[in-house]
PDB file of N, CA and C in Angstrom:
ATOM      1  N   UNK A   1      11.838 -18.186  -2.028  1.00  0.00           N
ATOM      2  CA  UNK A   1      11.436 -17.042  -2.819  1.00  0.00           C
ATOM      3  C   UNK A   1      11.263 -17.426  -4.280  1.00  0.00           C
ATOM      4  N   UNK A   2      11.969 -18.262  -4.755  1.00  0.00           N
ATOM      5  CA  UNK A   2      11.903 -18.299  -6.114  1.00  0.00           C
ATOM      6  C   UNK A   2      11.045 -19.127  -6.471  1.00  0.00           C
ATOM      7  N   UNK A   3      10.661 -20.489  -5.797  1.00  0.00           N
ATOM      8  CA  UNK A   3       9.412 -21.495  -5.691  1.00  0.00           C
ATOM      9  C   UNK A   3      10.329 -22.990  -6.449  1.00  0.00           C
ATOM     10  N   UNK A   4      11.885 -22.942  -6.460  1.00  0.00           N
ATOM     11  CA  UNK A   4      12.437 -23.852  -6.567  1.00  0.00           C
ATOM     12  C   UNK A   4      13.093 -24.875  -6.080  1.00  0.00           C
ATOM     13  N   UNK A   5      12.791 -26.172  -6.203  1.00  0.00           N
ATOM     14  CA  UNK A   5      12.332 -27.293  -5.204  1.00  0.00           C
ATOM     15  C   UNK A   5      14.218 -27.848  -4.542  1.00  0.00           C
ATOM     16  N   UNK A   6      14.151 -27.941  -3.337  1.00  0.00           N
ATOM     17  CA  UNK A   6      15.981 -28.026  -2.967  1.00  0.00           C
ATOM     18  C   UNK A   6      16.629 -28.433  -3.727  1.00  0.00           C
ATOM     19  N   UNK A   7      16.770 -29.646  -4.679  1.00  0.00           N
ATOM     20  CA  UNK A   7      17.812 -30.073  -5.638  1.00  0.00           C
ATOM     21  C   UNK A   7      18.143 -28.798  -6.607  1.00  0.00           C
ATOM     22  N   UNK A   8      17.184 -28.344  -6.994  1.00  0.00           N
ATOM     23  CA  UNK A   8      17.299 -27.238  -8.130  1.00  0.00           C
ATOM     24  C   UNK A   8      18.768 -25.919  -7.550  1.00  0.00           C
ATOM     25  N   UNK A   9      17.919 -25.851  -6.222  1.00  0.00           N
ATOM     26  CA  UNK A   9      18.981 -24.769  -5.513  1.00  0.00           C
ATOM     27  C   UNK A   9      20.436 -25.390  -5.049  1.00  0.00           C
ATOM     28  N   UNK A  10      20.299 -26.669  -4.633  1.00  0.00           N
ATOM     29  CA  UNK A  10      21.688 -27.281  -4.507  1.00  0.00           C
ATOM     30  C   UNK A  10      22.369 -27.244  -5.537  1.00  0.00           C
ATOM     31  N   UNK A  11      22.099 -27.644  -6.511  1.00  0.00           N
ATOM     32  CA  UNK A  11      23.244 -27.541  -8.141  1.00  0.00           C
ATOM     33  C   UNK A  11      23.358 -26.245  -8.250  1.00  0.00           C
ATOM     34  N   UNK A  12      22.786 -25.370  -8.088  1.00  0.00           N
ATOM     35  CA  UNK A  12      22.632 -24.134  -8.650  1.00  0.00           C
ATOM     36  C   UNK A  12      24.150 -23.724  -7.686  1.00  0.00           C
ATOM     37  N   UNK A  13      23.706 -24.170  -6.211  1.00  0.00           N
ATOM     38  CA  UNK A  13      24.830 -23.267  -5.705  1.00  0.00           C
ATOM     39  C   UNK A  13      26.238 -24.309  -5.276  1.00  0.00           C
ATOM     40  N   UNK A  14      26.185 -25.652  -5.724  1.00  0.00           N
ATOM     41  CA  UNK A  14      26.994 -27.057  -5.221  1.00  0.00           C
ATOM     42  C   UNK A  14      26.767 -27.083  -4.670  1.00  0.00           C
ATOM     43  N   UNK A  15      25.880 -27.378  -3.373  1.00  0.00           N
ATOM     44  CA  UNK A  15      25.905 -27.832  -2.488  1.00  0.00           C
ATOM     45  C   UNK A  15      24.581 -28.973  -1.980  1.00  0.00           C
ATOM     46  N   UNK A  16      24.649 -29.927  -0.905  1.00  0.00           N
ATOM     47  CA  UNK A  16      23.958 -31.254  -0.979  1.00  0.00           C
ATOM     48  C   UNK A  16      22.332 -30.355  -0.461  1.00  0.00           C
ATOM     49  N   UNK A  17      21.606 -31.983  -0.604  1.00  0.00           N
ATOM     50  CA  UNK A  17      20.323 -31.226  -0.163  1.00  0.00           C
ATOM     51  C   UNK A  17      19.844 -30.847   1.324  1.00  0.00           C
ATOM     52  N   UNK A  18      20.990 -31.435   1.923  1.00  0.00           N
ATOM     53  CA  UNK A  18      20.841 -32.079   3.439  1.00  0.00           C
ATOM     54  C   UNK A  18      20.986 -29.847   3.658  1.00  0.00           C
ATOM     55  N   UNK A  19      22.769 -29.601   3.179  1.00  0.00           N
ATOM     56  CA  UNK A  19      22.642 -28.543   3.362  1.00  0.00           C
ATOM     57  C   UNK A  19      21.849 -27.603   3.102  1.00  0.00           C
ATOM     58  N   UNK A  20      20.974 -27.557   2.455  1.00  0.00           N
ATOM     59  CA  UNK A  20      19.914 -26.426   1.497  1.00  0.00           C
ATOM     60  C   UNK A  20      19.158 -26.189   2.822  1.00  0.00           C
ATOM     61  N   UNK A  21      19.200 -27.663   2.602  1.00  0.00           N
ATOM     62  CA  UNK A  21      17.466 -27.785   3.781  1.00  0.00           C
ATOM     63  C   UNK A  21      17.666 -27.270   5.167  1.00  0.00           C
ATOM     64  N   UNK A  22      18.844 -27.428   6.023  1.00  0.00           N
ATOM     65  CA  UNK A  22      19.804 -27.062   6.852  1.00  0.00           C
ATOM     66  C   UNK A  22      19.084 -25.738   7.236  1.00  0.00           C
ATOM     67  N   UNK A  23      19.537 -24.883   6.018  1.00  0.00           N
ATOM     68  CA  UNK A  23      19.737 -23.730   6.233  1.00  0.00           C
ATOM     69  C   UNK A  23      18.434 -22.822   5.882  1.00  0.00           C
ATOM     70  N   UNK A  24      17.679 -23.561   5.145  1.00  0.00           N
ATOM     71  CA  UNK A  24      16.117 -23.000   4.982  1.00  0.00           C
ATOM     72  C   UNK A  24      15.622 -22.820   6.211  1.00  0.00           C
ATOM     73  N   UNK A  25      15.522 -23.742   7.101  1.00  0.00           N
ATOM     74  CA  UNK A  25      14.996 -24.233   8.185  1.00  0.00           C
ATOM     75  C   UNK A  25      15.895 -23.160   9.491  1.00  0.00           C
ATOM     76  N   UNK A  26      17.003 -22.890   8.861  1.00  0.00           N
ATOM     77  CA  UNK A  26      17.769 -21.535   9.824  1.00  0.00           C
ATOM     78  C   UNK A  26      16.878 -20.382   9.567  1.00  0.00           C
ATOM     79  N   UNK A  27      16.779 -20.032   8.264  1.00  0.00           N
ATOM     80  CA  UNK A  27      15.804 -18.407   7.973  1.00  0.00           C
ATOM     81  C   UNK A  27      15.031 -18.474   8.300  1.00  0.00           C
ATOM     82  N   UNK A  28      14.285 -19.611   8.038  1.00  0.00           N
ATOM     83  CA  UNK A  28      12.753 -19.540   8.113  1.00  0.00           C
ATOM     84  C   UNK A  28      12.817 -19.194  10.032  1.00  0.00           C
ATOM     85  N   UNK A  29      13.191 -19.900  10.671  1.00  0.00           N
ATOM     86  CA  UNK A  29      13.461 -19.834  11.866  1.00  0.00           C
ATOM     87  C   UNK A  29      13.404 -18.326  12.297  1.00  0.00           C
ATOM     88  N   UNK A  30      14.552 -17.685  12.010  1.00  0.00           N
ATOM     89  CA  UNK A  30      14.927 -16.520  12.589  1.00  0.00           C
ATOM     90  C   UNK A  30      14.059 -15.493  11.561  1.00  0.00           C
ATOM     91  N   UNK A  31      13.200 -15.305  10.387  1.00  0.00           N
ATOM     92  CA  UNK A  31      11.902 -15.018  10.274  1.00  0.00           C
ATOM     93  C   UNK A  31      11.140 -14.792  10.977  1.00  0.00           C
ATOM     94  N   UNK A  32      10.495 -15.816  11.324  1.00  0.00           N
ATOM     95  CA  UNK A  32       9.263 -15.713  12.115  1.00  0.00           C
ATOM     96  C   UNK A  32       9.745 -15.859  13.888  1.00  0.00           C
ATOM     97  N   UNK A  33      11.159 -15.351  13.960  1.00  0.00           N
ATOM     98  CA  UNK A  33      11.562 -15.006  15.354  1.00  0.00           C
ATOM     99  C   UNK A  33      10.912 -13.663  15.950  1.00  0.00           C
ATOM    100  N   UNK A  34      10.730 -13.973  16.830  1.00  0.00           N
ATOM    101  CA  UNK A  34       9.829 -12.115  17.887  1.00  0.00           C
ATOM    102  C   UNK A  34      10.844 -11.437  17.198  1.00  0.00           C
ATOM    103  N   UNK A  35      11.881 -11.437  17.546  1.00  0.00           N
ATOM    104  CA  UNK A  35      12.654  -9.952  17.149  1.00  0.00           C
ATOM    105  C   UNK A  35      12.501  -9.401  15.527  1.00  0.00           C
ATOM    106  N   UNK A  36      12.797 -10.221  14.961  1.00  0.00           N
ATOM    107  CA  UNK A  36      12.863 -10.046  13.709  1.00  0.00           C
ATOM    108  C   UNK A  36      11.304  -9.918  12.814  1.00  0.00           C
ATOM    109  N   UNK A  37      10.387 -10.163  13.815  1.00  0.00           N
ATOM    110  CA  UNK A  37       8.789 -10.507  13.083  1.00  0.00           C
ATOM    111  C   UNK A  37       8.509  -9.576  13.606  1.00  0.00           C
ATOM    112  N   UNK A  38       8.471  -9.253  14.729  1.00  0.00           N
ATOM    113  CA  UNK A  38       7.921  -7.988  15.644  1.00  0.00           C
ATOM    114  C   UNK A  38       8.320  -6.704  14.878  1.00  0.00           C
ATOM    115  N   UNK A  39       9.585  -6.965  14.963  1.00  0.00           N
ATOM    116  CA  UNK A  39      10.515  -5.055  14.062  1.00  0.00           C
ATOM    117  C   UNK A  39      10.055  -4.762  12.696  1.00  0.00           C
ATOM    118  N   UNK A  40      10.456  -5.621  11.569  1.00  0.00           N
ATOM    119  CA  UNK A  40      10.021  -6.137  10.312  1.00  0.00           C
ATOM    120  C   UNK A  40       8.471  -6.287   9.371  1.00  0.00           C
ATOM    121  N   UNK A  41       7.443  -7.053  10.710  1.00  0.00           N
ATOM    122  CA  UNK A  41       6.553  -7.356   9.461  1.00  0.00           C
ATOM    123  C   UNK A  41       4.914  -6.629  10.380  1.00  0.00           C
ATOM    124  N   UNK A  42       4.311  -5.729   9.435  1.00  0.00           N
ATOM    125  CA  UNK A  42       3.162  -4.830   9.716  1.00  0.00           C
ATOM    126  C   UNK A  42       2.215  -5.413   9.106  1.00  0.00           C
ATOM    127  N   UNK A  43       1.188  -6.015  10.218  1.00  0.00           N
ATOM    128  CA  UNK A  43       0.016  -6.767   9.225  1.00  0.00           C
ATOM    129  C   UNK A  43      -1.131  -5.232   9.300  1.00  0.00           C
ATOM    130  N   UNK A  44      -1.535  -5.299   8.755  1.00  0.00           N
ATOM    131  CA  UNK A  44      -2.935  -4.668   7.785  1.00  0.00           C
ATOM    132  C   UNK A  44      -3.975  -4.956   9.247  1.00  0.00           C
ATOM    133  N   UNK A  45      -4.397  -3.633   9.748  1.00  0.00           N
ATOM    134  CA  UNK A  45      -5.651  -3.104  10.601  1.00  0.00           C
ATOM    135  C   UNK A  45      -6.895  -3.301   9.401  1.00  0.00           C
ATOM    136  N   UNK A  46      -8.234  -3.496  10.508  1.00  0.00           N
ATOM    137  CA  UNK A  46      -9.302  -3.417   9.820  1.00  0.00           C
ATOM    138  C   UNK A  46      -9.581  -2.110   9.043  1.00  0.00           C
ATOM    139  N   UNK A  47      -8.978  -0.833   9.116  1.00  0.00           N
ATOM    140  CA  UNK A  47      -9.278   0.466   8.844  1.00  0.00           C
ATOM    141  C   UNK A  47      -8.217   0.388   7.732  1.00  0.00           C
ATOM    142  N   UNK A  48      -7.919  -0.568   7.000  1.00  0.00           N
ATOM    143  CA  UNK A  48      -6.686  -0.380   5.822  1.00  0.00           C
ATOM    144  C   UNK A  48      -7.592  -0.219   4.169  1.00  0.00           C
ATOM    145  N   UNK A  49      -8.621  -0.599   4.462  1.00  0.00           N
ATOM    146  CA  UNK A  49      -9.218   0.144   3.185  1.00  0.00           C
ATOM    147  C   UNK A  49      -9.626   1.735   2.728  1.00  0.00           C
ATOM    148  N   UNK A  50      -9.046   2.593   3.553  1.00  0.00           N
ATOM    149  CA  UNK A  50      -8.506   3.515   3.751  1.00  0.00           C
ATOM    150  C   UNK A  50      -7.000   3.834   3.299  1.00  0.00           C
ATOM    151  N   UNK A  51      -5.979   2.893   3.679  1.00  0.00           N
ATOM    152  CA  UNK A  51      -4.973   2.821   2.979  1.00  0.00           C
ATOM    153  C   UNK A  51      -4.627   2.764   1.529  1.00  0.00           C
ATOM    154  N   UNK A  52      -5.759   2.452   1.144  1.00  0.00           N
ATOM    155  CA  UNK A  52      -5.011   2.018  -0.459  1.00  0.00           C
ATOM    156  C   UNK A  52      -4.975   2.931  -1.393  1.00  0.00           C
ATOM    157  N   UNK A  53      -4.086   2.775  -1.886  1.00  0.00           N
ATOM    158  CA  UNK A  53      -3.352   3.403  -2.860  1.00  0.00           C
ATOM    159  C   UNK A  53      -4.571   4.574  -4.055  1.00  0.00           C
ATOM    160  N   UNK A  54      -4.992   5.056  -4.093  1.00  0.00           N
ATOM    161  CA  UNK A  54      -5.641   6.111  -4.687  1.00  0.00           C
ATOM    162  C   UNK A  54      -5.914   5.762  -6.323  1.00  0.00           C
ATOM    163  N   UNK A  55      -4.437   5.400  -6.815  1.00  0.00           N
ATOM    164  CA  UNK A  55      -4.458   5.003  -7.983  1.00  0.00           C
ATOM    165  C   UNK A  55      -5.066   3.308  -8.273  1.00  0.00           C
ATOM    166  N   UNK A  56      -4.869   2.738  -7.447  1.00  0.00           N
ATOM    167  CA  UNK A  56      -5.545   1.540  -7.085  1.00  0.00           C
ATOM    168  C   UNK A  56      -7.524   1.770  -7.088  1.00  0.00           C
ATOM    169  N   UNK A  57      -7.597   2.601  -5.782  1.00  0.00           N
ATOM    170  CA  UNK A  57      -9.170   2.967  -5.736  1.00  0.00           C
ATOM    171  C   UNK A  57      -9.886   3.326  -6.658  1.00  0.00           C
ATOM    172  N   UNK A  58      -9.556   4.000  -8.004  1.00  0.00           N
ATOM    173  CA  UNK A  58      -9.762   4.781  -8.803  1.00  0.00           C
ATOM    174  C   UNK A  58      -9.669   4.379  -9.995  1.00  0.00           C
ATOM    175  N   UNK A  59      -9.493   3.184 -10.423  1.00  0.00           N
ATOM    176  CA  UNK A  59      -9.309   2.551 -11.558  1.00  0.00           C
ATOM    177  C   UNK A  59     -10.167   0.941 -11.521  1.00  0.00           C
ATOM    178  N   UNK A  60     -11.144   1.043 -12.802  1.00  0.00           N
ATOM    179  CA  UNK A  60     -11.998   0.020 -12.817  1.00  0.00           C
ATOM    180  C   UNK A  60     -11.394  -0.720 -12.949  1.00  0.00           C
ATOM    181  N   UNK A  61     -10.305  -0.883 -13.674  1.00  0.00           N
ATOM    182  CA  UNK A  61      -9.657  -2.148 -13.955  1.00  0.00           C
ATOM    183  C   UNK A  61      -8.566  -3.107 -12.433  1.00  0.00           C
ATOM    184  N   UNK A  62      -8.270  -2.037 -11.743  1.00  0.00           N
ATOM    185  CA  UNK A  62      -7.958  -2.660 -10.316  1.00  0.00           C
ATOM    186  C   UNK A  62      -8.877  -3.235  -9.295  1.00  0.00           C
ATOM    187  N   UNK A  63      -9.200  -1.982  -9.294  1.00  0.00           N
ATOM    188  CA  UNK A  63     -10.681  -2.003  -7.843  1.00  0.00           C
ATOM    189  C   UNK A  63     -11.142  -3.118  -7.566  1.00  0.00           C
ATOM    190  N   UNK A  64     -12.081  -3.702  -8.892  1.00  0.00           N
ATOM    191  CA  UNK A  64     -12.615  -5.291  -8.886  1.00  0.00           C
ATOM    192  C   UNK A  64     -11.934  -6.148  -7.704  1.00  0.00           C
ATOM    193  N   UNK A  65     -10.945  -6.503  -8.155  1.00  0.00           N
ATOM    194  CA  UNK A  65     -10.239  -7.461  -7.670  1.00  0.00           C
ATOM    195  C   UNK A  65      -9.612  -6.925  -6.603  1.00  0.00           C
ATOM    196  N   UNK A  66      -9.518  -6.101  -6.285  1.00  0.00           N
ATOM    197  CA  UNK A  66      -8.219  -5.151  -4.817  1.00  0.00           C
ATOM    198  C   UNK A  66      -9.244  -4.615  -3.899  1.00  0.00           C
ATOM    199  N   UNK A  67     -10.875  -4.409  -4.247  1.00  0.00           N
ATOM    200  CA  UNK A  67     -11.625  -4.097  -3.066  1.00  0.00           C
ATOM    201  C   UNK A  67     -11.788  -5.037  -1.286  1.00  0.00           C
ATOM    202  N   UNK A  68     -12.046  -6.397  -1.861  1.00  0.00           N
ATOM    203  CA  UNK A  68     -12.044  -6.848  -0.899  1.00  0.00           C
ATOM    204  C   UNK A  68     -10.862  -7.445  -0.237  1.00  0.00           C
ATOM    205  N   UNK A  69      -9.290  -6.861  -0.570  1.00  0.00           N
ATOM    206  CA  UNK A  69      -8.205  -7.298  -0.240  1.00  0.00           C
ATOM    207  C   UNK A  69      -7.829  -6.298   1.187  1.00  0.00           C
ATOM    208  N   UNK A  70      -6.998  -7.753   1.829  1.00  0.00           N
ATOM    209  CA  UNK A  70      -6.724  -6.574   3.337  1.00  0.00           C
ATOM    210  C   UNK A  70      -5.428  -6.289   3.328  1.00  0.00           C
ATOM    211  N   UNK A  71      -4.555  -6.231   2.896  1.00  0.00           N
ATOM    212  CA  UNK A  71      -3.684  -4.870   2.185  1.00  0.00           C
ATOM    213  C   UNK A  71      -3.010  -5.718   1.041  1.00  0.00           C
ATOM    214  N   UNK A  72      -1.983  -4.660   0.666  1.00  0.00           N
ATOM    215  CA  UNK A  72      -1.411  -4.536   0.032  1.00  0.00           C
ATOM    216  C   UNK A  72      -0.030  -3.824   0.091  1.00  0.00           C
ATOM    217  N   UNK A  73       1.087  -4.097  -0.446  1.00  0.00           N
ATOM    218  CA  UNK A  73       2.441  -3.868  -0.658  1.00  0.00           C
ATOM    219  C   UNK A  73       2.669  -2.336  -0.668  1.00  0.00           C
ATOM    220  N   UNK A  74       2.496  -1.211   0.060  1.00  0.00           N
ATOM    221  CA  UNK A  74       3.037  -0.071  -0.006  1.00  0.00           C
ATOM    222  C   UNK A  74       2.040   0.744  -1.660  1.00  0.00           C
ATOM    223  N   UNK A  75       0.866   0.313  -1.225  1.00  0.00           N
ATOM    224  CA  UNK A  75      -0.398   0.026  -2.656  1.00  0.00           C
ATOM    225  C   UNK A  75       0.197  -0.115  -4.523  1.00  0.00           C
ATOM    226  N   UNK A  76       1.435  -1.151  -4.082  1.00  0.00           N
ATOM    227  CA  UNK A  76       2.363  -1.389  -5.765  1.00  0.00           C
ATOM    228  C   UNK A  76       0.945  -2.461  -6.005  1.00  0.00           C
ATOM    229  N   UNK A  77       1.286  -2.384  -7.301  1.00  0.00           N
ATOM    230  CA  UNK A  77       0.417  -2.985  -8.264  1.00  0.00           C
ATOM    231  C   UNK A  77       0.961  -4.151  -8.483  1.00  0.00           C
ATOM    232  N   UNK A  78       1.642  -5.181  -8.838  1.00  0.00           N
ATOM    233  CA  UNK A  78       2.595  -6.366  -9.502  1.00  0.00           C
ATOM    234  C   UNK A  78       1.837  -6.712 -10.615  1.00  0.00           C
ATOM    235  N   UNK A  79       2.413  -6.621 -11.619  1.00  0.00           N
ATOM    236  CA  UNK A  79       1.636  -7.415 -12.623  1.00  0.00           C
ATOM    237  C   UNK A  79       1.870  -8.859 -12.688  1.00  0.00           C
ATOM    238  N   UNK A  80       1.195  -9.894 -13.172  1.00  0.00           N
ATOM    239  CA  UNK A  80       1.441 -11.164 -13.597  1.00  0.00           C
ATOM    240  C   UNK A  80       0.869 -11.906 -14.973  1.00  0.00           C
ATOM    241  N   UNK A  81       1.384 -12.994 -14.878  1.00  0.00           N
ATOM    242  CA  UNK A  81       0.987 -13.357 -16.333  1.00  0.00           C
ATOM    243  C   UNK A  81       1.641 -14.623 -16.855  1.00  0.00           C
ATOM    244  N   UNK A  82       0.949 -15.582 -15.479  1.00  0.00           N
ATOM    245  CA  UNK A  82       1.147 -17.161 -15.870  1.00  0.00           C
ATOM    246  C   UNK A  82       0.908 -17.462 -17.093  1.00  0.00           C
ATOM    247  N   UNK A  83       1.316 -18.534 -17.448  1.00  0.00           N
ATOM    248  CA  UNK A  83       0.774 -19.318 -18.619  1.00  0.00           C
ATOM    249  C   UNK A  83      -0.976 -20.034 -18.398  1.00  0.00           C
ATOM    250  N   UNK A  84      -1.513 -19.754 -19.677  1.00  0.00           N
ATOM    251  CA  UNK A  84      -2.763 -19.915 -19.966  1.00  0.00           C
ATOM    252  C   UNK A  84      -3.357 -20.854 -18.905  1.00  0.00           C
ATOM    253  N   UNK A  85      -2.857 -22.193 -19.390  1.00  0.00           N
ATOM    254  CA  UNK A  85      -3.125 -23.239 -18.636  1.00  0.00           C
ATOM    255  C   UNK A  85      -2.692 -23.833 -17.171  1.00  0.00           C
ATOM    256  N   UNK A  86      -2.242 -22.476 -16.712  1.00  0.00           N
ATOM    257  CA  UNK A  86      -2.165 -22.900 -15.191  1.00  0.00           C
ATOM    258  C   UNK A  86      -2.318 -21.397 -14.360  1.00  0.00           C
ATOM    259  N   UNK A  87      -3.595 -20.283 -15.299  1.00  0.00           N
ATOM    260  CA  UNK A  87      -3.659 -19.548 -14.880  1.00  0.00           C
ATOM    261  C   UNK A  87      -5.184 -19.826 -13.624  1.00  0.00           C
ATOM    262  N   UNK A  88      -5.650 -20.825 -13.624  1.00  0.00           N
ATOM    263  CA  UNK A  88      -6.605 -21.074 -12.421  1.00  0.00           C
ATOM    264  C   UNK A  88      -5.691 -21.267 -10.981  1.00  0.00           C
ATOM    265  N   UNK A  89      -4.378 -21.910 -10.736  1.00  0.00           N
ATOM    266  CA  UNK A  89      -3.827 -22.388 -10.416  1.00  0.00           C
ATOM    267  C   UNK A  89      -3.709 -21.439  -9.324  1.00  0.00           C
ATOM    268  N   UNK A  90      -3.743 -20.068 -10.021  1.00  0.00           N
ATOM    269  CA  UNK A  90      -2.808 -18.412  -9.893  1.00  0.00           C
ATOM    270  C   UNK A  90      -4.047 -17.582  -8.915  1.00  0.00           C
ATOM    271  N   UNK A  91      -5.462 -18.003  -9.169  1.00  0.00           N
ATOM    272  CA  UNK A  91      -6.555 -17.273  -8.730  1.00  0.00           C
ATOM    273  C   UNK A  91      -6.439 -16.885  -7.287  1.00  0.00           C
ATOM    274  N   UNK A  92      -6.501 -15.786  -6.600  1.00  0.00           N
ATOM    275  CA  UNK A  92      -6.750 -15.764  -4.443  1.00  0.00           C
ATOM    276  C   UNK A  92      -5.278 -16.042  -4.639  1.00  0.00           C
ATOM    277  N   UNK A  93      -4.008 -15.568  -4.973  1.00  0.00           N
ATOM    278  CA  UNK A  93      -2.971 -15.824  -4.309  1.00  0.00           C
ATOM    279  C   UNK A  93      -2.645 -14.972  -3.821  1.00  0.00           C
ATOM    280  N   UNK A  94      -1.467 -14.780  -3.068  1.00  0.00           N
ATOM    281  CA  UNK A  94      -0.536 -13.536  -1.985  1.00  0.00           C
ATOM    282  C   UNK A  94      -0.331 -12.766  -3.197  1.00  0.00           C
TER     283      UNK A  94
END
């Protein structure tokens, strides 16, 4: 979640990398398990541009960029605001 590379999270919490990794490899696991993927995660129907958020549809400054998207988060907005020089980096992401 945070995009920080195992050593970073091992010091952070003491522990080796062997364990970090251990246990990444446990979530990630039981994630993308049927039970837990099935109950949990709702992908976006072709009819979801219909879904979106009103305040989203309705504003030039969203729309642009959120028309051809196949959903979106409960239609939240997130703002962002990389640094200059690694804002190409940032373009088409989740």
């Amino acid at each position: 979640v945070t995009g920080l590379p195992i050593r970073h999270v091992g010091e952070c919490f003491q522990r080796s990398n062997d364990t970090i990794s251990r246990y990444f490899r446990k979530m990630v696991t039981i994630f993308a398990s049927e039970p837990f993927y099935s109950k949990h995660v709702s992908l976006p129907f072709a009819s979801s541009t219909t879904t979106v958020h009103p305040k989203i549809m309705q504003s030039h400054r969203f729309w642009p960029y959120f028309k051809d998207a196949i959903g979106a988060i409960d239609g939240s907005h997130i703002p962002a605001s990389p640094p200059l020089h690694d804002r190409t980096a940032y373009h088409n992401r989740k």
